[in-house]
Protein backbone atom coordinates (compact mmCIF):
# COMPACT_ATOMS: atom_id res chain seq x y z
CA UNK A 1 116.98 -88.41 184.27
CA UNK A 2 117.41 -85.42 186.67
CA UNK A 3 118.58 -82.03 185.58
CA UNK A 4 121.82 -82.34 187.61
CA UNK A 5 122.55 -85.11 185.60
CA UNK A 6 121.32 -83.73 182.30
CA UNK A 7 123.63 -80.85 182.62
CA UNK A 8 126.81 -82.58 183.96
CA UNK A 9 126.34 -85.04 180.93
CA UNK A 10 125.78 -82.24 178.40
CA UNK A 11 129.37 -80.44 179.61
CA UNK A 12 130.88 -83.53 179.33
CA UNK A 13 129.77 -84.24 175.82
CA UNK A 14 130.55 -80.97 174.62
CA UNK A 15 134.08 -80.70 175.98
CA UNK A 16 134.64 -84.36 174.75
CA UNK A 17 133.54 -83.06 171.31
CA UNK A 18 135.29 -80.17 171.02
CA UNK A 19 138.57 -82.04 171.92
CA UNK A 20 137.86 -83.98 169.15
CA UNK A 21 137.56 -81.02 166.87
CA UNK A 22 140.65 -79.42 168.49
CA UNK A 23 142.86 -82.32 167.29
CA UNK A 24 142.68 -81.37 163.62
CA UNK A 25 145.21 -78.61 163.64
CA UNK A 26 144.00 -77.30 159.89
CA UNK A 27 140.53 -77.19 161.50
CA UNK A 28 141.93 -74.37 163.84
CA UNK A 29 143.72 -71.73 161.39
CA UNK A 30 140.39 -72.43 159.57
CA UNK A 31 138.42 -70.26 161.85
CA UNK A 32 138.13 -68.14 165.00
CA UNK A 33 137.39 -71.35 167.52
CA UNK A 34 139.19 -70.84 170.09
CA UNK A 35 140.43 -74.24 172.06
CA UNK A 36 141.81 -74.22 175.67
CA UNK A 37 142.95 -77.44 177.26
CA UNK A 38 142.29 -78.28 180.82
CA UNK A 39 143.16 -80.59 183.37
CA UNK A 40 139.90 -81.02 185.97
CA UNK A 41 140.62 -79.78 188.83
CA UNK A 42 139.22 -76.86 191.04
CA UNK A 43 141.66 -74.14 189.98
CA UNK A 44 140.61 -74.46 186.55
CA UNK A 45 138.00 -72.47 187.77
CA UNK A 46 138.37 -69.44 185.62
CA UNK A 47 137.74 -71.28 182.46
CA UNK A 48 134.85 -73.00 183.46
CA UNK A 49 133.23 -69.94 184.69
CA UNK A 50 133.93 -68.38 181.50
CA UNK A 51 132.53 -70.70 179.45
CA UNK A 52 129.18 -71.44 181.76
CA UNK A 53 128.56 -68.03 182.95
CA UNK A 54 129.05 -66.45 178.83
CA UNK A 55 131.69 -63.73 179.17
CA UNK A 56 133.45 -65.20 176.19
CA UNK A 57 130.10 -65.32 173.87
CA UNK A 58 129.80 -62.31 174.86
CA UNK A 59 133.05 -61.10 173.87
CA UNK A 60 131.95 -62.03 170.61
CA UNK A 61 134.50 -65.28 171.41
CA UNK A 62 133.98 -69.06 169.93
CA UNK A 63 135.87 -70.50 172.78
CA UNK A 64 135.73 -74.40 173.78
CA UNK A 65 137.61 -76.50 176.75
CA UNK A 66 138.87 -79.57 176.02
CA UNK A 67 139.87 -81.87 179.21
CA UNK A 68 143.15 -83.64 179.35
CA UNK A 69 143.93 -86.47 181.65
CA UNK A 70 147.09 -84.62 182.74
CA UNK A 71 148.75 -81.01 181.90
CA UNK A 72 151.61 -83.19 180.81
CA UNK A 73 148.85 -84.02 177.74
CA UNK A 74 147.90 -80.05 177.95
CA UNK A 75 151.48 -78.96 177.40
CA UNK A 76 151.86 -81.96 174.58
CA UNK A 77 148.95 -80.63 172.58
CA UNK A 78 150.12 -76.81 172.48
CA UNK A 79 153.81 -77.80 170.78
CA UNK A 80 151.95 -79.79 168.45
CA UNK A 81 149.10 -76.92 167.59
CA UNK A 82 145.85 -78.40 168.70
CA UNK A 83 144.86 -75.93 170.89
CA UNK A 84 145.53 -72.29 171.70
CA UNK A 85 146.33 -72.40 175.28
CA UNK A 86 145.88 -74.15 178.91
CA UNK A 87 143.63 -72.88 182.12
CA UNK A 88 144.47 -72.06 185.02
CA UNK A 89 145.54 -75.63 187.03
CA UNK A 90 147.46 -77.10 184.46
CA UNK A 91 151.29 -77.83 185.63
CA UNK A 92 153.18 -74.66 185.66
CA UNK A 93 156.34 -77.43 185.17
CA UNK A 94 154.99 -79.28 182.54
CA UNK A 95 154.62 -76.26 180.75
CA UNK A 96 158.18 -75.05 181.60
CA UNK A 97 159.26 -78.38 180.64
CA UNK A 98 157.41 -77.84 177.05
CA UNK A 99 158.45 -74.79 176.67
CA UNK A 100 162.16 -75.82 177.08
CA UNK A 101 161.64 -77.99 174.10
CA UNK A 102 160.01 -75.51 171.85
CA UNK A 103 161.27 -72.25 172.65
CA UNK A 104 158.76 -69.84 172.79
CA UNK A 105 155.77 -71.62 172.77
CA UNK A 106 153.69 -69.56 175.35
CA UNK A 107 153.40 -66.76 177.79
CA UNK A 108 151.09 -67.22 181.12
CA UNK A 109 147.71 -64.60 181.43
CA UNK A 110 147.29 -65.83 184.67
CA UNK A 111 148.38 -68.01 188.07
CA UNK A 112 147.06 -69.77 190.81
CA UNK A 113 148.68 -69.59 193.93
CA UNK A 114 148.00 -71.91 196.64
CA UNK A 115 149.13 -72.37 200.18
CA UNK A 116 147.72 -73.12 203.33
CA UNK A 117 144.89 -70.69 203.30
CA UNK A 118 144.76 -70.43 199.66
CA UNK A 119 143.68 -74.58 199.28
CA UNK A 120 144.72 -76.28 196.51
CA UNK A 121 147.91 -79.00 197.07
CA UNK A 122 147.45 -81.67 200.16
CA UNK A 123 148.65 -85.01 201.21
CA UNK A 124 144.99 -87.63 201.75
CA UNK A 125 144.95 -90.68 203.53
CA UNK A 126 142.18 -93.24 204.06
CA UNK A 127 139.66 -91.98 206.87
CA UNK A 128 140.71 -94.43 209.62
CA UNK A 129 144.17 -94.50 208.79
CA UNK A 130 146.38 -94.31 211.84
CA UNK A 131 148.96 -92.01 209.86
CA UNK A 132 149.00 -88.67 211.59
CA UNK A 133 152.10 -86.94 210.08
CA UNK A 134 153.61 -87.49 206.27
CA UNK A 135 156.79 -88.30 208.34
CA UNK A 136 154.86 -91.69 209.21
CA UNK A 137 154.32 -92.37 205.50
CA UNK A 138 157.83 -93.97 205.44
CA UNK A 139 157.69 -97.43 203.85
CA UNK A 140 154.24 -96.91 203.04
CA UNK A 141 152.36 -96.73 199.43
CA UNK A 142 152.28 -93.42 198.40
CA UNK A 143 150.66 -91.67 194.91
CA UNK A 144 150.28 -88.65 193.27
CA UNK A 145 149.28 -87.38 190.42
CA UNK A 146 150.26 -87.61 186.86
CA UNK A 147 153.14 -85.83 185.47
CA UNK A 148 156.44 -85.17 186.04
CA UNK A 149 155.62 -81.71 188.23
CA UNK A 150 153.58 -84.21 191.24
CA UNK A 151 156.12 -87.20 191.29
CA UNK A 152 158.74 -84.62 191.83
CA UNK A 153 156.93 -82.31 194.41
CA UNK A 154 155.33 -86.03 196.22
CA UNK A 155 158.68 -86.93 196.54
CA UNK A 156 160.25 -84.23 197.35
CA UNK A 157 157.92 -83.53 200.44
CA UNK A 158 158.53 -86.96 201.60
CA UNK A 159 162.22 -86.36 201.74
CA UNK A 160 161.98 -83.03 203.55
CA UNK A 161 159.80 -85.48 206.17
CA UNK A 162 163.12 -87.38 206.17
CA UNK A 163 161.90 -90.09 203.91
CA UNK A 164 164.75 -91.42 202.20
CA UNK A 165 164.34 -92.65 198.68
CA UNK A 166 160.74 -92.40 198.32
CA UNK A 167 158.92 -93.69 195.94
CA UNK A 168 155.72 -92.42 194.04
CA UNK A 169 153.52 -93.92 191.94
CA UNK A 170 151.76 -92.05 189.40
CA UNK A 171 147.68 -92.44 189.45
CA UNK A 172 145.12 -90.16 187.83
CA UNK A 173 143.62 -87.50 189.79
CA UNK A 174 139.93 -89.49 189.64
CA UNK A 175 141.61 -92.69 191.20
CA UNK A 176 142.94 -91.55 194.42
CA UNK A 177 139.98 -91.45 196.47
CA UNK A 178 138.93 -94.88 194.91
CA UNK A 179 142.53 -96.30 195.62
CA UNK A 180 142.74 -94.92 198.96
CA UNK A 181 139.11 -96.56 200.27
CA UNK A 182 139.97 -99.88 198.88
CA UNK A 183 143.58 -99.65 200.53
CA UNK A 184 145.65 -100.03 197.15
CA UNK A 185 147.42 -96.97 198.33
CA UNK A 186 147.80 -95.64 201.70
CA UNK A 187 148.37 -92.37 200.80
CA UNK A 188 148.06 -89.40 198.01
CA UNK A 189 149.61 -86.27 197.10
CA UNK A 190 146.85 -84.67 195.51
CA UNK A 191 144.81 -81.63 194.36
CA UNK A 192 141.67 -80.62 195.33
CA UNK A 193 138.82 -81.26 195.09
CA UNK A 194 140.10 -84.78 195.63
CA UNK A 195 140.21 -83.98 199.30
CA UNK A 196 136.86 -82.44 199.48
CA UNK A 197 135.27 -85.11 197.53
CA UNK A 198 136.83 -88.13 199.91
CA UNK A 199 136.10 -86.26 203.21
CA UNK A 200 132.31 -85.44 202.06
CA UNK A 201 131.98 -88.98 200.86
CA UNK A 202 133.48 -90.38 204.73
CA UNK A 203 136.60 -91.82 202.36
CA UNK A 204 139.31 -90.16 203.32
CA UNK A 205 140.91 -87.33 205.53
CA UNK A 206 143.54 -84.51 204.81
CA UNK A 207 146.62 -85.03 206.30
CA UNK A 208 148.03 -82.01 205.60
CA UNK A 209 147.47 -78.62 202.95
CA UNK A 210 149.41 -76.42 201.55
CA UNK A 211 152.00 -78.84 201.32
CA UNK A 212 154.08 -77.53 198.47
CA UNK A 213 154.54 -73.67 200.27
CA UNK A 214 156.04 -75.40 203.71
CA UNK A 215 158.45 -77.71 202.27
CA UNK A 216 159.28 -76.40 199.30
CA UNK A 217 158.71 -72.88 199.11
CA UNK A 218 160.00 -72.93 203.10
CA UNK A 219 156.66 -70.50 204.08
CA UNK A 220 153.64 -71.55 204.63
CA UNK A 221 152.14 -68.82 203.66
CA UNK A 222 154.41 -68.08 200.20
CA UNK A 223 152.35 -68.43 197.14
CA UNK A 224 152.99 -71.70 194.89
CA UNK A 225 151.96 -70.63 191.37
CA UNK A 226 151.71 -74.34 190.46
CA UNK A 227 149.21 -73.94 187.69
CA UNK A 228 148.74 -71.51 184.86
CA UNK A 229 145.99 -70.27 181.98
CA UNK A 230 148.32 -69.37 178.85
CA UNK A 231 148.36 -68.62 175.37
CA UNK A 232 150.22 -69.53 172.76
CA UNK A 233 153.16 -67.60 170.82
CA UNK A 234 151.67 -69.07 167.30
CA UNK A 235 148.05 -67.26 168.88
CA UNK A 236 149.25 -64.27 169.68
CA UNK A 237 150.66 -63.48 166.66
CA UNK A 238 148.37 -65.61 164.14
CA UNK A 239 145.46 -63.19 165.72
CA UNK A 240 146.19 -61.09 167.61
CA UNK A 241 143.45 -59.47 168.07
CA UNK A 242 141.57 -62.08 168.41
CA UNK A 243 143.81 -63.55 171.40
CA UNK A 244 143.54 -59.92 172.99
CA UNK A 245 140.30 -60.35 173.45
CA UNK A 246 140.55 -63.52 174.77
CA UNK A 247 143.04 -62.77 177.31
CA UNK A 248 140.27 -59.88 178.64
CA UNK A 249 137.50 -61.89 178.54
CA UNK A 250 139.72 -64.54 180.81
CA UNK A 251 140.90 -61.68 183.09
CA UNK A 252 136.87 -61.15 183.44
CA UNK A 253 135.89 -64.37 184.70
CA UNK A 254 138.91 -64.14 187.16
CA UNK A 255 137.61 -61.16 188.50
CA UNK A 256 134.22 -62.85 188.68
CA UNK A 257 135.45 -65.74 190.23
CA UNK A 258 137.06 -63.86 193.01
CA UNK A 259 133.52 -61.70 193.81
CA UNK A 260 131.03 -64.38 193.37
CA UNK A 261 133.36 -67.34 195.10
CA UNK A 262 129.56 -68.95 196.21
CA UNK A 263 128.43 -68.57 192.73
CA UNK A 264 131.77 -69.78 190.67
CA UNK A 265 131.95 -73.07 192.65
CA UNK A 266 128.76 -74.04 191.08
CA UNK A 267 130.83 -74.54 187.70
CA UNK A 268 133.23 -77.03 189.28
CA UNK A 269 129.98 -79.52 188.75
CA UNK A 270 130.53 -81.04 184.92
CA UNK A 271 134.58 -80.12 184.60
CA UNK A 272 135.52 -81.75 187.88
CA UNK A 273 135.13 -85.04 189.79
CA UNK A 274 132.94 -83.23 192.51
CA UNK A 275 128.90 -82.91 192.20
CA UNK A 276 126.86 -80.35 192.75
CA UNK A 277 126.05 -81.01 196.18
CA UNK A 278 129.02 -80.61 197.37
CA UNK A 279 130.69 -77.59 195.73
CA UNK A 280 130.08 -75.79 198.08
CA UNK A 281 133.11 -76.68 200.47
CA UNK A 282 135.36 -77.04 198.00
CA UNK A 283 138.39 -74.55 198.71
CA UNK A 284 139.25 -71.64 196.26
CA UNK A 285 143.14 -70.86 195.15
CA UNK A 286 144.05 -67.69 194.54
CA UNK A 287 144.22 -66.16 191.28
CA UNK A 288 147.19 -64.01 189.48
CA UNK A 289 146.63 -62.15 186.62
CA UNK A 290 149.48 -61.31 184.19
CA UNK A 291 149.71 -57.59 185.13
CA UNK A 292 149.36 -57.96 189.35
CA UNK A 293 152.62 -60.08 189.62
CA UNK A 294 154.59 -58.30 192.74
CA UNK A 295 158.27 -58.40 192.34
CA UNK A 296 158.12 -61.21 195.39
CA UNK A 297 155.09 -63.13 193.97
CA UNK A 298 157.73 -63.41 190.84
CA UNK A 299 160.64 -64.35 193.25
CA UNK A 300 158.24 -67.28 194.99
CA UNK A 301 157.63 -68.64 191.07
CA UNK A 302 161.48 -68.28 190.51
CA UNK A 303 162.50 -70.46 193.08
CA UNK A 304 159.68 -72.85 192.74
CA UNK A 305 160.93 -73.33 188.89
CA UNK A 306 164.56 -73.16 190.49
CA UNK A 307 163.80 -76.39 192.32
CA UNK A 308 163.82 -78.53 189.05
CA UNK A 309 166.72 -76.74 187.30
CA UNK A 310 168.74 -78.09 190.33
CA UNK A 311 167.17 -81.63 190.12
CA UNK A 312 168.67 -81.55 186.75
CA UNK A 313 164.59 -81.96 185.25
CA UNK A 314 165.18 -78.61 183.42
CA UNK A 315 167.79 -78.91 181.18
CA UNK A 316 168.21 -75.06 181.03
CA UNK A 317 167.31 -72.51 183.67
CA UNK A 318 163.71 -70.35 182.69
CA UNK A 319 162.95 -66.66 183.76
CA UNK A 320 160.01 -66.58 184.74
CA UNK A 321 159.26 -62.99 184.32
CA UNK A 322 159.82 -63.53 180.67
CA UNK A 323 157.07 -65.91 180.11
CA UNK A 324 154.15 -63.59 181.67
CA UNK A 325 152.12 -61.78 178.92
CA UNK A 326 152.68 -58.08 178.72
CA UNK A 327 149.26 -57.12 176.26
């Protein structure tokens, strides 16, 4: 068995483990194990750094990621206790969305914001596809990801391509390069590194990035903060302290991540779909901390979370502002 494969299997056991031992909620308040749910993709970088590179061990930390098949699941398993928080990539809507059913349930350490330098959202097609625009995707099959915040954003871009009535099916992150080279779908709005992982395997092509900040957002170059690394309410003030240091040692491996961007890919390998191999061209979002929010990086969240108040989705209208952590 080669190392590569050694060590992706040996991340993959222990996250599947310590999901395991993150679903006993009496198992939590027994101890200081700290649990963080994740869905795999490459702006869940942060956490995987942290927990591969040691800056929570050696915050004196017990901290373990558990991997979701969708931040819908994430957001699920905070209301219900089994874990103390989300990384950085999970839904910023499906937590809004959880958070509008139990009030109070967590406030955000830190955001990834994406556009079309900062890679993270992007429309994929099958490599000799003759689609050239996501205007031409009209009548055609079309996925995204699961949850509530892709089927809404897929289909929303499709309408501002003058797609009328689109429809979206929902398919798991892992599928869409699959789907796409056996023509199930002809398209995917998707997350990286799906698109990385398709074009480096001869699969599939990007049609476009930074999808979400043109059509939605109206600027290409506005930052979508469509994932973010939380904590809980019940965490913060169960232990404090304890969730103070966590939120450092997080803010740590953020800062890492953004020196060492060579280095921090490497941990994509074992928490993502892409190998080691390949890592390398895998493109970086940004990444905001809780305390370098600028009045119009708050404004950009605002509207994005505005979007589904006025698709009637949220059933009450969230300021965002109020959910950051303030130490």
């Amino acid at each position: 068995m080669s190392r590569h494969l050694t060590r992706r299997r040996l991340i993959q056991a222990g996250t599947a483990a310590a999901a395991l031992v993150g679903l006993q909620r009496k198992a939590l308040a027994a101890d200081d194990k700290i649990l963080i749910g994740y869905w795999p993709i490459a702006s869940g970088l942060p956490l995987y750094a942290g927990l591969e590179r040691g800056f929570f061990k050696e915050a004196g930390l017990q901290v373990e990621g558990a991997k979701f098949a969708s931040a819908q699941q994430v957001a699920e398993a905070m209301i219900s206790g089994r874990i103390h928080g989300s990384g950085n990539g999970t839904a910023s809507a499906a937590l809004a969305l959880a958070e509008i059913t139990s009030p109070n349930l967590f406030k955000i350490i830190c955001s990834n914001p994406s556009n079309r330098k900062l890679v993270l959202d992007q429309f994929v097609v099958p490599k000799d596809s003759p689609i050239k625009a996501i205007a031409e995707l009209a009548g055609k099959k079309v996925a995204s990801g699961p949850g509530i915040q892709n089927l809404t954003l897929a289909r929303m871009i499709l309408e501002k391509n003058g797609i009328a009535n689109p429809q979206v099916i929902e398919l798991p992150v892992g599928q869409h390069v699959p789907s796409l080279a056996a023509g199930q779908v002809d398209a995917v709005y998707t997350l990286e590194p799906t698109g990385t992982a398709g074009r480096l395997k001869g699969l599939t092509r990007v049609l476009e990035n930074g999808v979400i900040a043109k059509y939605i957002l109206g600027d290409p170059d506005a930052p979508w903060f469509g994932g973010s690394a939380t904590v809980t309410t019940a965490f913060l003030k169960d232990k404090p302290e304890l969730a103070k240091k966590y939120v450092a040692a997080y803010a740590r491996s953020v800062d890492w991540v953004r020196k060492n961007p060579d280095d921090a890919r490497k941990s994509l390998d074992g928490f993502t779909a892409i190998e080691e191999s390949l890592v390398k061209e895998v493109p970086l979002a940004g990444f905001t901390l809780y305390n370098e929010f600028k009045p119009s990086d708050i404004d950009h969240f605002q509207k994005f979370f505005d979007v589904f108040t006025d698709r009637k989705i949220f059933t009450r209208r969230l300021d965002v502002k109020s959910l950051l952590y303030t130490g």
